[in-house]
Structures are given as structure tokens and as C-alpha cells.
C-alpha atoms as a PDB file:
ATOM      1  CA  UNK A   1     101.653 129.052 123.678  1.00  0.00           C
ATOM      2  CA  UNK A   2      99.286 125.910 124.761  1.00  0.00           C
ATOM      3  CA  UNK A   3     101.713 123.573 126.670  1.00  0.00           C
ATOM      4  CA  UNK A   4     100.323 119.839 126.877  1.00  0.00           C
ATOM      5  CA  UNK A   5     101.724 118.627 129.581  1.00  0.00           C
ATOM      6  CA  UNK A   6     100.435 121.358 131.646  1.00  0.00           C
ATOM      7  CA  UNK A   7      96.913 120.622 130.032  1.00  0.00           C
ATOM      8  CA  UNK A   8      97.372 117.031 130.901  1.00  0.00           C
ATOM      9  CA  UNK A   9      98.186 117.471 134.354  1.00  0.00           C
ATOM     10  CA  UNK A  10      94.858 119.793 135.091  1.00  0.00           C
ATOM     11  CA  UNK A  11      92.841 116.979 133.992  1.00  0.00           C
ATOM     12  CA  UNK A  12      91.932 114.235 137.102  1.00  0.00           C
ATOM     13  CA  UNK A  13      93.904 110.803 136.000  1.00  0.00           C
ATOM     14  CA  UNK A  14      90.899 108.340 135.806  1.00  0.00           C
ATOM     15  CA  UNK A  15      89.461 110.937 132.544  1.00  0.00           C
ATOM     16  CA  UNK A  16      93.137 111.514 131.487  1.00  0.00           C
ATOM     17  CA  UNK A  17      93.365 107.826 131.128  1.00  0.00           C
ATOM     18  CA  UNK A  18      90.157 106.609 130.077  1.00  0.00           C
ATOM     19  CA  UNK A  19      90.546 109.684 127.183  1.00  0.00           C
ATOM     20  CA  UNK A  20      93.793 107.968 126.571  1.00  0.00           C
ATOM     21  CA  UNK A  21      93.558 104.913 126.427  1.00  0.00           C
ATOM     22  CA  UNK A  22      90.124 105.005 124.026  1.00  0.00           C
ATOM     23  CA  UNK A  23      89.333 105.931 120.797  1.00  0.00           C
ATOM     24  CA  UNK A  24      89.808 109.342 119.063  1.00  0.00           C
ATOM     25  CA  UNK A  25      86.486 109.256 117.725  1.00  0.00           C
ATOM     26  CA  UNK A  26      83.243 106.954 117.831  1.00  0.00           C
ATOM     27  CA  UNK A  27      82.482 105.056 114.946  1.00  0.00           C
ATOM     28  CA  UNK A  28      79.452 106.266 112.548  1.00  0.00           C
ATOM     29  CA  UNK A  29      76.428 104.306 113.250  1.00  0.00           C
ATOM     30  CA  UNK A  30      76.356 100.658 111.713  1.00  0.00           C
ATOM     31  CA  UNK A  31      79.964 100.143 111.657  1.00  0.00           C
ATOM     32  CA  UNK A  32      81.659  97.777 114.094  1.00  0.00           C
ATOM     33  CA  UNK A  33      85.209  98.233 114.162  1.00  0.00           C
ATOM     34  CA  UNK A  34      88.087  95.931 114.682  1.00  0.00           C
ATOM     35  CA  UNK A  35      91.077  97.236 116.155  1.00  0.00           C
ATOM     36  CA  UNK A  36      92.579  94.308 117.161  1.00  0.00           C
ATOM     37  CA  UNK A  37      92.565  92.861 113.635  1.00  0.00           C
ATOM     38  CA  UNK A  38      91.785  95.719 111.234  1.00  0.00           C
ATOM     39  CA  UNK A  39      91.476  94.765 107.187  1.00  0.00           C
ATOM     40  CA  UNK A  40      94.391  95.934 105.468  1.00  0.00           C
ATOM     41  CA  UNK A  41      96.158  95.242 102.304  1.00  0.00           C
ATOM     42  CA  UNK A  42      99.583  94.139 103.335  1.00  0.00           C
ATOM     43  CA  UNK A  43      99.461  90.588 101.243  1.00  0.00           C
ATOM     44  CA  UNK A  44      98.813  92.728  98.288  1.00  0.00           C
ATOM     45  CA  UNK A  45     101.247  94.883  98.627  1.00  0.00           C
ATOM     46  CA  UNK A  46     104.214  92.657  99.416  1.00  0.00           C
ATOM     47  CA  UNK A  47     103.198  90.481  96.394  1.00  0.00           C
ATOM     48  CA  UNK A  48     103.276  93.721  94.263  1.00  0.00           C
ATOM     49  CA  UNK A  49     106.676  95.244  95.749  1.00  0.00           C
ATOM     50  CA  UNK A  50     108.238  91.571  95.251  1.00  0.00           C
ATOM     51  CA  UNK A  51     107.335  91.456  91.775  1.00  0.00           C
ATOM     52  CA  UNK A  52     108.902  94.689  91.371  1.00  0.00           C
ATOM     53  CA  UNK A  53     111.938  93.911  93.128  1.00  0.00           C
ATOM     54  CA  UNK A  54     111.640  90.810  90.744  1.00  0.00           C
ATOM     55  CA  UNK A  55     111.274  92.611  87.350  1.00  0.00           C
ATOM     56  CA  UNK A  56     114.100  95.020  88.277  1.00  0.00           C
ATOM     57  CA  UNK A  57     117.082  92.406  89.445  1.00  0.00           C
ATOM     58  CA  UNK A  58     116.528  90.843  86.049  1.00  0.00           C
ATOM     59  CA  UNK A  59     116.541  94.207  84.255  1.00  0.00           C
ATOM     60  CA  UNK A  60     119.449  95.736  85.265  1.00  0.00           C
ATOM     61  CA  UNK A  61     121.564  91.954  85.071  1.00  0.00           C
ATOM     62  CA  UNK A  62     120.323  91.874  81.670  1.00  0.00           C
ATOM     63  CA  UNK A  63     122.120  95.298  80.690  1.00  0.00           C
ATOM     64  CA  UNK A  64     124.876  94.448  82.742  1.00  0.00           C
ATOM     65  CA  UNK A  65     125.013  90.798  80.749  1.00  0.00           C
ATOM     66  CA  UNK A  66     124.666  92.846  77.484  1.00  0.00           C
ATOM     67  CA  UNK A  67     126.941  95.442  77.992  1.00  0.00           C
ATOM     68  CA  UNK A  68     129.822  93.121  79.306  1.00  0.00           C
ATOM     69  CA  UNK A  69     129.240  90.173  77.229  1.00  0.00           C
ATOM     70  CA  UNK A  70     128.251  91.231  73.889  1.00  0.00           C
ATOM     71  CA  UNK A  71     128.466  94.824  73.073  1.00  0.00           C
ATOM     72  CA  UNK A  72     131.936  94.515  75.232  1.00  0.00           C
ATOM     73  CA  UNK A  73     131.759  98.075  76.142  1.00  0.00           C
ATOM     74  CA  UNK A  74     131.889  99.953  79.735  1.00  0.00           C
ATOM     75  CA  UNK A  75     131.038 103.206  80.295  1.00  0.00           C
ATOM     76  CA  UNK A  76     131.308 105.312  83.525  1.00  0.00           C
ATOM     77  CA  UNK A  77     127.529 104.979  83.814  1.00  0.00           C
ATOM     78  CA  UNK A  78     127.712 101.326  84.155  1.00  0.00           C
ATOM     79  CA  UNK A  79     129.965 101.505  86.965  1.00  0.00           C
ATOM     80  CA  UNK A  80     127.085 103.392  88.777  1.00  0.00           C
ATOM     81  CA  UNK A  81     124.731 100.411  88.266  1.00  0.00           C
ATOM     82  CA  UNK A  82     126.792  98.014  90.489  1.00  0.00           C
ATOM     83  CA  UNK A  83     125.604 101.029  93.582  1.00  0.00           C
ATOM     84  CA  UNK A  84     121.968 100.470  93.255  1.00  0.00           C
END
């Protein structure tokens, strides 16, 4: 069985690091890339799992509203919602 930290310690350190510390791969030709500030689509997805958050707080006090206050009638599976 291949044991890395044997294969790391054959290598000299300057390579070791420099193979390190560098990319995994070079990029394909034309294409500069920024690793310091890559694109991403964290605003987008924040917005979406708020709204979700959003739409699902109302939906389960709206059952929870209904089931106390006007059908006025609990189950045992209503208990359960107060857990999620």
C-alpha cells in the first residue's frame, strides 16, 4: 500500500513545497484565473435559501394558526410541528 508521507519525504523540500503550495493544474489557454477572488454565486443563493426559510415560517404558523384557532383541533402530528 502507497504511504504518502513516505512519498512526501523522498521528495527534496523546495519541489515538495513549490508542488504544494501551487496549483493542481494549469489553466487552459486564454483563461486568467482569480484565486484570490473567484466568481461565485453566494448572493444568489442566500437570497434564495432566505426566501425559503421565509415561505416556510409562514406556512407552517399558518397551519398551526388554523388548526388552533379555527378548526380547534390537535392531533399528535401537530405536536411534531413545534420540533422542526
Amino acid at each position: 500500500m502507497l504511504n504518502i508521507a513516505h512519498v512526501l519525504a523522498v521528495f527534496p523540500v523546495a519541489k515538495r513545497d513549490k508542488d504544494l503550495d501551487g496549483p493542481a493544474a494549469e489553466a487552459p489557454a486564454g483563461v486568467h484565473p482569480n484565486l484570490a477572488n473567484p466568481n461565485n454565486q453566494n448572493a444568489m443563493a442566500m437570497s434564495i435559501i432566505t426566501l425559503c426559510m421565509a415561505l416556510s415560517i409562514i406556512l407552517v404558523l399558518s397551519r398551526a394558526y388554523t388548526r388552533i384557532f379555527c378548526i380547534r383541533k390537535v392531533h399528535i402530528e401537530d405536536y411534531f410541528l413545534r420540533d422542526v
